[in-house]
N, C-alpha and C. Protein backbone atom coordinates (compact mmCIF):
# COMPACT_ATOMS: atom_id res chain seq x y z
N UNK A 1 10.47 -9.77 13.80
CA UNK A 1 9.33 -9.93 12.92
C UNK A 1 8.93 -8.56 12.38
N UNK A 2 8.67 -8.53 11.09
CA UNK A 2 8.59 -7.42 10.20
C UNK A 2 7.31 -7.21 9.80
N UNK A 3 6.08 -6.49 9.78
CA UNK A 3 4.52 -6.48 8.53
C UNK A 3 4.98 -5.49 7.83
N UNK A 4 4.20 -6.05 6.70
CA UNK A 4 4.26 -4.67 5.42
C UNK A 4 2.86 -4.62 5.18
N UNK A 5 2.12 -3.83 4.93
CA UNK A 5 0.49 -3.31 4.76
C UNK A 5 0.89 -2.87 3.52
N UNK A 6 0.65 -3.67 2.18
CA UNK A 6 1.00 -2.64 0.82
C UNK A 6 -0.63 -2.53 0.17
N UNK A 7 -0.98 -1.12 -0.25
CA UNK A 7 -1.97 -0.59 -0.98
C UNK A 7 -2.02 -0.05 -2.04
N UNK A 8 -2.76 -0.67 -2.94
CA UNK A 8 -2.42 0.06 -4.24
C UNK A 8 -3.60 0.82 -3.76
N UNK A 9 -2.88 2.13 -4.90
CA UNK A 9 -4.03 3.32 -4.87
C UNK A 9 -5.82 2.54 -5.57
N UNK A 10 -6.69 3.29 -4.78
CA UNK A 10 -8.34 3.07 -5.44
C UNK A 10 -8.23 3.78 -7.08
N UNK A 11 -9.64 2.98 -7.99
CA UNK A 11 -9.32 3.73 -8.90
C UNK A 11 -9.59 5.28 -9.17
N UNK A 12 -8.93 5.25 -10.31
CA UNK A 12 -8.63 6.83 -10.83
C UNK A 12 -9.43 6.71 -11.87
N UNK A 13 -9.16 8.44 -12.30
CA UNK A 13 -9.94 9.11 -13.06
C UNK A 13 -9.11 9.42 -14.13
N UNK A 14 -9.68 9.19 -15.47
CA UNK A 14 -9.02 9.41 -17.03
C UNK A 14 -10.35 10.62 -17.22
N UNK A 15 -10.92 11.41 -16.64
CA UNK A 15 -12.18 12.46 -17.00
C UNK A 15 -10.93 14.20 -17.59
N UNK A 16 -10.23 13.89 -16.49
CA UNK A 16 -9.67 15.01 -16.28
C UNK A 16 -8.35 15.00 -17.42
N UNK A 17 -8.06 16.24 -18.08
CA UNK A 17 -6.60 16.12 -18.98
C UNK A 17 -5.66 16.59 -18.16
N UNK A 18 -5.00 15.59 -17.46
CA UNK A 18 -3.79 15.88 -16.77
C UNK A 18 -3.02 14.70 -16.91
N UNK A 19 -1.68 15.12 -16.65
CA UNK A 19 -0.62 13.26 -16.22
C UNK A 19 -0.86 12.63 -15.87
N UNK A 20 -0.16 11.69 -15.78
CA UNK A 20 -0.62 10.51 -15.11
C UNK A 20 -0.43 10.50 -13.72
N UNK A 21 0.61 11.59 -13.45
CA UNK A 21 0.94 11.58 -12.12
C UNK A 21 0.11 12.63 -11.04
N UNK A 22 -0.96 13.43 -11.76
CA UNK A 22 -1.83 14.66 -11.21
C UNK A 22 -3.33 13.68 -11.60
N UNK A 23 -3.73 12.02 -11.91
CA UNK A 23 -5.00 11.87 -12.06
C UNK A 23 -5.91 12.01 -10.73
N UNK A 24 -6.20 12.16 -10.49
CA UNK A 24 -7.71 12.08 -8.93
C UNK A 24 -8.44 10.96 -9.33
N UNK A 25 -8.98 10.45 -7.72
CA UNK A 25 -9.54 9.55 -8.11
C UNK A 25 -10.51 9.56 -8.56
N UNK A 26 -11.89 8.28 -9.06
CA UNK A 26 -12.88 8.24 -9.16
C UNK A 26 -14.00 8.02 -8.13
N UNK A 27 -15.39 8.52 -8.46
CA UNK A 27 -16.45 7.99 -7.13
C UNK A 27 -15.97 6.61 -6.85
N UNK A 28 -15.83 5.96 -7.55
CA UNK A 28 -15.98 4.33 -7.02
C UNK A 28 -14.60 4.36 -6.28
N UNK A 29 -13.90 5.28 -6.72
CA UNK A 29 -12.34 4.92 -6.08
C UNK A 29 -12.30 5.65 -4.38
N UNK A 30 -12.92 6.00 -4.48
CA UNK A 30 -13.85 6.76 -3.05
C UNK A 30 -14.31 5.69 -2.38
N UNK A 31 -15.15 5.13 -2.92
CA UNK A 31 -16.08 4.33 -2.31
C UNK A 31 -15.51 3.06 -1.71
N UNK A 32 -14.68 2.49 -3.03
CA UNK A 32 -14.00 1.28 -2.63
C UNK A 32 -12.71 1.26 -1.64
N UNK A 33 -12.31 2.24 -1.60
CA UNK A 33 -10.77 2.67 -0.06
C UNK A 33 -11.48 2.96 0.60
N UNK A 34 -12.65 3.53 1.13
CA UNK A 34 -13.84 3.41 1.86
C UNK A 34 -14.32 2.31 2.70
N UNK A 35 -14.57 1.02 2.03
CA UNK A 35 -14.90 -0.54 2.24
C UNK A 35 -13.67 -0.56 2.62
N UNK A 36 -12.63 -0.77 2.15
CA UNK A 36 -11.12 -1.60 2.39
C UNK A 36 -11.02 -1.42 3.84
N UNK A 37 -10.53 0.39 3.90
CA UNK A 37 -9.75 0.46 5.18
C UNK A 37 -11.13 0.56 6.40
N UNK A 38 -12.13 0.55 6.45
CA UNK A 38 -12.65 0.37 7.45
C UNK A 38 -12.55 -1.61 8.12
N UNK A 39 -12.71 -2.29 6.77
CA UNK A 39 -12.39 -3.77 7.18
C UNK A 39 -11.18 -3.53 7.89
N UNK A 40 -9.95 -3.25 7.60
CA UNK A 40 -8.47 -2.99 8.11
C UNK A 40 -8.58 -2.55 9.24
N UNK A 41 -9.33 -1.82 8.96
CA UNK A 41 -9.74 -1.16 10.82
C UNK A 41 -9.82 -2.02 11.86
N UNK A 42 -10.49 -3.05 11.49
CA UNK A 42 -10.80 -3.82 12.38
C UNK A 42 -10.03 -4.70 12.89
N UNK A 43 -8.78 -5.16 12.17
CA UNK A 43 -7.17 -5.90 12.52
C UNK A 43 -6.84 -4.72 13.78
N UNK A 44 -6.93 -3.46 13.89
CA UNK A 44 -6.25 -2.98 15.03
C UNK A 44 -4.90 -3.02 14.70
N UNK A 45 -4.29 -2.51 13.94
CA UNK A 45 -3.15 -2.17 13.46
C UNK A 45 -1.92 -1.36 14.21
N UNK A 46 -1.18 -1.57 14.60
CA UNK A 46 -0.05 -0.39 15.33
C UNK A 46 1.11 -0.31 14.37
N UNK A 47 0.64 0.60 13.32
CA UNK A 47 1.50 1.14 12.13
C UNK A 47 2.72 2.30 12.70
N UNK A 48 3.99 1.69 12.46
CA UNK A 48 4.82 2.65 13.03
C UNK A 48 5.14 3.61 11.88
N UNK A 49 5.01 3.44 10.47
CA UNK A 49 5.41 4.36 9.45
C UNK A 49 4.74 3.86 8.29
N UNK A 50 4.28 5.03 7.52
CA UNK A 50 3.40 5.08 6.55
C UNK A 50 4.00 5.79 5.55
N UNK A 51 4.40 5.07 4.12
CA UNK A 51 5.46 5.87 3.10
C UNK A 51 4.61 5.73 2.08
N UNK A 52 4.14 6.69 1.26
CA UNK A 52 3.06 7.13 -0.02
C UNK A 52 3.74 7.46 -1.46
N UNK A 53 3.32 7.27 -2.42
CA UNK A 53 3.70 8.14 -3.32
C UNK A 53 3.15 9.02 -3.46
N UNK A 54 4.09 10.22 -3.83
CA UNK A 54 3.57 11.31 -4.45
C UNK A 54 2.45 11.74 -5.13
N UNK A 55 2.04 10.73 -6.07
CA UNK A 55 1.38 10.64 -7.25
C UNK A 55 -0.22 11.34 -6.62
N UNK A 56 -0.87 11.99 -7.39
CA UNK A 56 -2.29 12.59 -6.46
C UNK A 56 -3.03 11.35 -5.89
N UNK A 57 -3.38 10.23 -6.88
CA UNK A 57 -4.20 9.22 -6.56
C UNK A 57 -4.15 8.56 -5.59
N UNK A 58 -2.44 8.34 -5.24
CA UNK A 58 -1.61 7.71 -4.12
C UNK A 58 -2.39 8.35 -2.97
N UNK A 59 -1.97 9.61 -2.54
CA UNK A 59 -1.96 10.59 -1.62
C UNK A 59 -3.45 10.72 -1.61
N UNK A 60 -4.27 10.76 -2.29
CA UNK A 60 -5.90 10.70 -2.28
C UNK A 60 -6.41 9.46 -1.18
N UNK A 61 -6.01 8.49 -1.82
CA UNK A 61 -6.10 6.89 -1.19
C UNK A 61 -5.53 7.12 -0.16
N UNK A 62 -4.02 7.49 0.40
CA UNK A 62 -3.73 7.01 1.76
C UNK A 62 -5.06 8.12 2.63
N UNK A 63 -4.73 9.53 2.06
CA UNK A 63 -6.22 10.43 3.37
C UNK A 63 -7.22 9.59 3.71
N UNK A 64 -7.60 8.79 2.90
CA UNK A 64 -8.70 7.86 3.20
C UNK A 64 -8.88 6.88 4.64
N UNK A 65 -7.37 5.68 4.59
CA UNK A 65 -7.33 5.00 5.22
C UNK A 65 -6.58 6.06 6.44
N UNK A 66 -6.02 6.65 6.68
CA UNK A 66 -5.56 7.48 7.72
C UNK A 66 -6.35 8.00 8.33
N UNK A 67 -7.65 8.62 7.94
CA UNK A 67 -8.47 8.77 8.27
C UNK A 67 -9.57 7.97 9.03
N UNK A 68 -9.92 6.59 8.03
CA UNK A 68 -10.17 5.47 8.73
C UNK A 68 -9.54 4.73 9.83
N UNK A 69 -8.48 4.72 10.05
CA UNK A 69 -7.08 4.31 10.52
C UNK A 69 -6.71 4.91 11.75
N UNK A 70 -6.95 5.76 11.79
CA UNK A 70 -6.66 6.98 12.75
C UNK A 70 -4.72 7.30 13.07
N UNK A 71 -4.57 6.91 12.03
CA UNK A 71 -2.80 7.23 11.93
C UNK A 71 -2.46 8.57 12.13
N UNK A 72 -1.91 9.23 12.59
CA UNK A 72 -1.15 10.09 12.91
C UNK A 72 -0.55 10.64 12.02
N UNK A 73 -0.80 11.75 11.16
CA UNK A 73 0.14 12.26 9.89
C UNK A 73 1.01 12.16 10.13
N UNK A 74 2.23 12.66 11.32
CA UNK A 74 3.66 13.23 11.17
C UNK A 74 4.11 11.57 10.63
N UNK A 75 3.76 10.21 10.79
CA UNK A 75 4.60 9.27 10.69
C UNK A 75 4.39 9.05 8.79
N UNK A 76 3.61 9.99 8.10
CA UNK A 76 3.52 9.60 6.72
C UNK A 76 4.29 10.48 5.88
N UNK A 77 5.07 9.60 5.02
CA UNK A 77 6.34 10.61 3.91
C UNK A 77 5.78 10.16 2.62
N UNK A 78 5.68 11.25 2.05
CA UNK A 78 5.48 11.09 0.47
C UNK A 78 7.22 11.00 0.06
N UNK A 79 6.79 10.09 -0.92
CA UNK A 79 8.41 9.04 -1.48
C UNK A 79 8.00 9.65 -2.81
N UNK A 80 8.43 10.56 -4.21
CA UNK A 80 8.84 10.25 -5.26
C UNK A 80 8.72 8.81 -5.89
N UNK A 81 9.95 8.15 -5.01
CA UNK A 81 10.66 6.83 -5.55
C UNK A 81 9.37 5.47 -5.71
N UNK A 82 8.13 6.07 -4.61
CA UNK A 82 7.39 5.18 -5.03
C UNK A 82 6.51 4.99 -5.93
N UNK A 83 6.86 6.23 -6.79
CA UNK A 83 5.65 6.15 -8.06
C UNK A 83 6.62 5.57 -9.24
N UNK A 84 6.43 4.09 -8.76
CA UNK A 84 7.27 3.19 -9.50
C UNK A 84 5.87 2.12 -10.19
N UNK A 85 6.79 1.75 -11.21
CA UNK A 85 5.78 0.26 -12.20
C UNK A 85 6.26 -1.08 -11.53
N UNK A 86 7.36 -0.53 -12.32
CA UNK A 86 8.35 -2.34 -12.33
C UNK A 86 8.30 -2.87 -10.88
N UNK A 87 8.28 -2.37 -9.89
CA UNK A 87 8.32 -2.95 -8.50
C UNK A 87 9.94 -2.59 -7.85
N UNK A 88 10.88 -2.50 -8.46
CA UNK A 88 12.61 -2.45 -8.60
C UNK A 88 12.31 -0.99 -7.03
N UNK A 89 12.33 0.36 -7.74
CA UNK A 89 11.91 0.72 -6.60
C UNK A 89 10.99 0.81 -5.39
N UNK A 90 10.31 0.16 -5.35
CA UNK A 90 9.36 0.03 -3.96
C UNK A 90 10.12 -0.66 -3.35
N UNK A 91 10.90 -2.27 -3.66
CA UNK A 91 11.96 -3.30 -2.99
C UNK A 91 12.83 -2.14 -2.48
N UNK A 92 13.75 -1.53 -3.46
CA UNK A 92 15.06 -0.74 -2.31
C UNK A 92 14.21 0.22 -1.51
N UNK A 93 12.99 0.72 -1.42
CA UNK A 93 12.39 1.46 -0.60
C UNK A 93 12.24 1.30 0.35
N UNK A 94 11.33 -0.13 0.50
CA UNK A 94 11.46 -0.85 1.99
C UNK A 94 12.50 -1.68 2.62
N UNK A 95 13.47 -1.93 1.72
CA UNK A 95 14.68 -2.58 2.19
C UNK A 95 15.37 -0.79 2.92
N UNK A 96 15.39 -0.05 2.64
CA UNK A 96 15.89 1.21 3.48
C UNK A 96 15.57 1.74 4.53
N UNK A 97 14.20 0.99 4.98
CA UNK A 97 13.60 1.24 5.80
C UNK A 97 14.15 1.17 7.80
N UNK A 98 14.00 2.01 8.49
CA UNK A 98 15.17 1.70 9.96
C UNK A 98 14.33 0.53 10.41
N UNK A 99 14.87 0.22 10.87
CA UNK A 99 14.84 -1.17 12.21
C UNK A 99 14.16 -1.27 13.00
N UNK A 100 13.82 0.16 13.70
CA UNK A 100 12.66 0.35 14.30
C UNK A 100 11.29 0.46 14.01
N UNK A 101 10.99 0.63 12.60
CA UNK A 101 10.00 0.12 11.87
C UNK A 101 9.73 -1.41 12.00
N UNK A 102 8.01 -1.57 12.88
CA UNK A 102 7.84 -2.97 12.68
C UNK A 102 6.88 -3.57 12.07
N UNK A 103 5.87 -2.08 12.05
CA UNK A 103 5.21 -2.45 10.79
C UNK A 103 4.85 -1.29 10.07
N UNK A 104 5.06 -1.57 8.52
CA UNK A 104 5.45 -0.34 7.50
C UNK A 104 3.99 -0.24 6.68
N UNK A 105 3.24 0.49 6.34
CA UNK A 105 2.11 0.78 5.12
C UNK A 105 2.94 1.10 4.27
N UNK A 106 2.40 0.78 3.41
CA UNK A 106 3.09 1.42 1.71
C UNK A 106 2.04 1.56 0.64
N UNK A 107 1.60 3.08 0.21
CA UNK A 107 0.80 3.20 -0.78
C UNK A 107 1.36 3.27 -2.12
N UNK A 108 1.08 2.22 -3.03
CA UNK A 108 1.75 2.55 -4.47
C UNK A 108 1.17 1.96 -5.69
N UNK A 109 2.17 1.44 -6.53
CA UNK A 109 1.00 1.37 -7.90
C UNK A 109 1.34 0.10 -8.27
N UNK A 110 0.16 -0.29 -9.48
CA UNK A 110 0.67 -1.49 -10.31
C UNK A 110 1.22 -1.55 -11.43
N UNK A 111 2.06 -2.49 -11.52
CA UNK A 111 2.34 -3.56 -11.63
C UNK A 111 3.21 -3.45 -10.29
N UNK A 112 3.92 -2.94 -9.72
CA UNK A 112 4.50 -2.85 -8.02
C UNK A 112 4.40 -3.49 -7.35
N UNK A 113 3.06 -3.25 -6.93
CA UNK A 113 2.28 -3.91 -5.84
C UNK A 113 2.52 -5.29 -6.16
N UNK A 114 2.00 -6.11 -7.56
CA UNK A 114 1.71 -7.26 -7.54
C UNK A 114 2.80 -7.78 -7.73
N UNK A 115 3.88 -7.53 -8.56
CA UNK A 115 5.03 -7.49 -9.15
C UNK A 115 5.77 -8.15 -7.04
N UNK A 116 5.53 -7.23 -6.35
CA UNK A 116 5.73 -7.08 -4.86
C UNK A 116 5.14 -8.73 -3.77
N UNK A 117 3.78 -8.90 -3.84
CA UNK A 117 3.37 -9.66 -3.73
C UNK A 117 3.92 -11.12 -4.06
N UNK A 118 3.89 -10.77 -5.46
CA UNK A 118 4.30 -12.41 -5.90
C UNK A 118 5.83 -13.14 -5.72
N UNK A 119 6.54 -12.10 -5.25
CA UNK A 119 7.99 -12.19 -5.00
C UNK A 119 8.17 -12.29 -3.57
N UNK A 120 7.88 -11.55 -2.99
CA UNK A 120 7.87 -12.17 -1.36
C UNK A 120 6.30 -12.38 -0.37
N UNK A 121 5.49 -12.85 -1.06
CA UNK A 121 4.50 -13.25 -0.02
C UNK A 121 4.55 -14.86 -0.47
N UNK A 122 3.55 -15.13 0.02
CA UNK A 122 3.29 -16.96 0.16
C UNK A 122 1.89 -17.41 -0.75
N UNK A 123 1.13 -16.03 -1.23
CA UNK A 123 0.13 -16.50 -2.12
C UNK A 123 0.02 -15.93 -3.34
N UNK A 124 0.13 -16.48 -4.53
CA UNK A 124 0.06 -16.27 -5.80
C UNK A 124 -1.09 -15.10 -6.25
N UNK A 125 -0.89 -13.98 -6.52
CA UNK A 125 -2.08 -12.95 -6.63
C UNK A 125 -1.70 -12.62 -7.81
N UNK A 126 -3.34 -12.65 -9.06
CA UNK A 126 -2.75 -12.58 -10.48
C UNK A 126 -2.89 -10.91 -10.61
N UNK A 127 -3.29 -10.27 -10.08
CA UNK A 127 -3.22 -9.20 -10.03
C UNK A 127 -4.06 -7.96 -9.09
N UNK A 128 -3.14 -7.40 -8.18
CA UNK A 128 -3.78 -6.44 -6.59
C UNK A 128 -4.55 -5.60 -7.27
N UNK A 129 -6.10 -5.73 -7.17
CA UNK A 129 -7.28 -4.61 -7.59
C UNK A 129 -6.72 -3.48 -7.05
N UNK A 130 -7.23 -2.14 -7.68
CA UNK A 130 -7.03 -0.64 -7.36
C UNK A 130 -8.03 -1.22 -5.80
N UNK A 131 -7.81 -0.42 -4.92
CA UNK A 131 -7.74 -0.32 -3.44
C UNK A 131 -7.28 -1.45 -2.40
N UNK A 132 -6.95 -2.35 -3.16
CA UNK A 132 -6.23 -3.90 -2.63
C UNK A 132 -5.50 -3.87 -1.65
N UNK A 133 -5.60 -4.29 -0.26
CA UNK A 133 -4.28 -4.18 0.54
C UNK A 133 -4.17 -5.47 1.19
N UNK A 134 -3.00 -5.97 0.63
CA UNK A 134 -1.64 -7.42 0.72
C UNK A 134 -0.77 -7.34 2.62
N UNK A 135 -1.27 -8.09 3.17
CA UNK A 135 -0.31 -7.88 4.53
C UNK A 135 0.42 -9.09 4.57
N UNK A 136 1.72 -8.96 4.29
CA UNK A 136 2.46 -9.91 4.70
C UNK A 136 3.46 -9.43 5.73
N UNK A 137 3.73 -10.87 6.41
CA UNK A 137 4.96 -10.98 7.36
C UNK A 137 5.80 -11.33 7.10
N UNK A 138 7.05 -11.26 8.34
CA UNK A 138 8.75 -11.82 7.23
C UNK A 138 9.26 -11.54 8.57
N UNK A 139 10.15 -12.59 8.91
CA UNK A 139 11.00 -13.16 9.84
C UNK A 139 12.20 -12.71 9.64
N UNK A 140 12.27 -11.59 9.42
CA UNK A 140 13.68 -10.90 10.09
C UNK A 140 13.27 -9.71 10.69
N UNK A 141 14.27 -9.09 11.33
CA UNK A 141 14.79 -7.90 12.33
C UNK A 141 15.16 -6.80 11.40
N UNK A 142 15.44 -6.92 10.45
CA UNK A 142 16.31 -5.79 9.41
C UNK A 142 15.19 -5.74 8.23
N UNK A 143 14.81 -4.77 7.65
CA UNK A 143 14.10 -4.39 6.47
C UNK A 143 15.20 -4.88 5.21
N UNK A 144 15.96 -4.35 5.34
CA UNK A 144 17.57 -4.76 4.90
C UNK A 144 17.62 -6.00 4.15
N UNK A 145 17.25 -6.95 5.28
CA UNK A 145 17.65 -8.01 5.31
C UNK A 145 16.04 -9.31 4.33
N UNK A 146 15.38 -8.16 3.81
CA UNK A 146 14.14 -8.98 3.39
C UNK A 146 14.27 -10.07 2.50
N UNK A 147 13.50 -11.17 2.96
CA UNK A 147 13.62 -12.48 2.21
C UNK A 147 12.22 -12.75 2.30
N UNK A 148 11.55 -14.00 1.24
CA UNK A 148 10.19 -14.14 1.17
C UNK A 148 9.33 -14.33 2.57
N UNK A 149 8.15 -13.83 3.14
CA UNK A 149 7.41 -13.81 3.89
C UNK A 149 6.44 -14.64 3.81
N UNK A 150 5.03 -14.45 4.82
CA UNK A 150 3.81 -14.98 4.85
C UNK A 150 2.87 -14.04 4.48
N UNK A 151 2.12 -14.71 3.50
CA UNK A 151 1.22 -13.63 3.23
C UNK A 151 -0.31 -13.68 4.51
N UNK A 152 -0.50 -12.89 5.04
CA UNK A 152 -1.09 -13.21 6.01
C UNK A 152 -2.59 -12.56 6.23
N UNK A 153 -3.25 -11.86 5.42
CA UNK A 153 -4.01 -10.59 4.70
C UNK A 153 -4.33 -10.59 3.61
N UNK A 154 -5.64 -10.56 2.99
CA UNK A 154 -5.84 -9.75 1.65
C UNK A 154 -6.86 -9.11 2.02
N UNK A 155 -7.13 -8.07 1.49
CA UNK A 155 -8.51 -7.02 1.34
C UNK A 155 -8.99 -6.38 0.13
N UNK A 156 -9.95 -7.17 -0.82
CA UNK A 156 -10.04 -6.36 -1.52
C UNK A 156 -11.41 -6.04 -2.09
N UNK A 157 -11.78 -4.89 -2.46
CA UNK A 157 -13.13 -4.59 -2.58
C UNK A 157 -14.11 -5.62 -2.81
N UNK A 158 -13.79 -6.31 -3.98
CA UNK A 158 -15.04 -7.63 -4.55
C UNK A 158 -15.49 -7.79 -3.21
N UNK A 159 -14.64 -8.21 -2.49
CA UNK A 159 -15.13 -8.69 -0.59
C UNK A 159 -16.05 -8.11 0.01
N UNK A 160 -16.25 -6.68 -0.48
CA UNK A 160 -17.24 -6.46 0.37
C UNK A 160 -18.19 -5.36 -0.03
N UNK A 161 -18.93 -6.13 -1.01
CA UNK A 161 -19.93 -5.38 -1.84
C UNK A 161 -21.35 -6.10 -2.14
């Protein structure tokens, strides 16, 4: 048995003239990964690996819940590959994932996330809000080996405001 904890980043900030890939977040995007991962907190989680994107907003958002979380940095890798749209790379991301991973976080973006969701979980989500986190399960042994799951989790801000 496999969990995946996927998070899209909280929102960001269009204030600042930078890329898309250097935006920071916003107060509310503070506020709302704030609400999320303290609810998450409360599942009691035993996260064996935590893979981020690069992207600032990404990496903004995971300090948050790690913090909340009390995760252990050394188990978190900033991925490049996950500052993906289409969803195409986040799939071979966690399909690469070792075996001994049993349950994976993944911070990344949308359309990804949902793009992610709607392909292997069990509930139709028209689209994962900025700080949204999707937990599904999946009945295999191999990351490798991923086929559709249970969606078993949602968290997302509206919830708890």
């Amino acid at each position: 048995m496999k969990r995946l904890i996927l998070v899209r980043h909280a929102k960001s900030s269009w204030e600042h003239p930078v890329d898309d890939h250097a935006r920071p977040l916003k107060t509310r995007g503070f506020k709302d990964a704030a609400f999320v991962s303290k609810a998450l907190n409360k599942l009691d989680l035993d996260i064996d690996l935590v893979l981020c994107s690069d992207a600032v907003r990404t990496r903004m958002t995971s300090e948050i819940f790690i913090s909340e979380l009390n995760i252990n940095p050394e188990i978190v890798i900033l991925n490049h590959d996950l500052y993906d749209f289409s969803g195409n790379d986040l799939i071979r991301t966690i399909k690469s994932c070792d075996t001994t991973v049993n349950t994976l976080m993944v911070f990344g973006h949308n359309h990804a996330i949902t793009y992610f969701v709607n392909t292997y979980g069990s509930t139709f989500i028209d689209n994962v809000p900025t700080s949204g986190v999707v937990i599904i399960e999946f009945d295999i042994d191999n990351w490798n080996a991923l086929k559709p799951g249970i969606t078993q989790n949602t968290f997302f801000p509206r919830n708890f405001k």
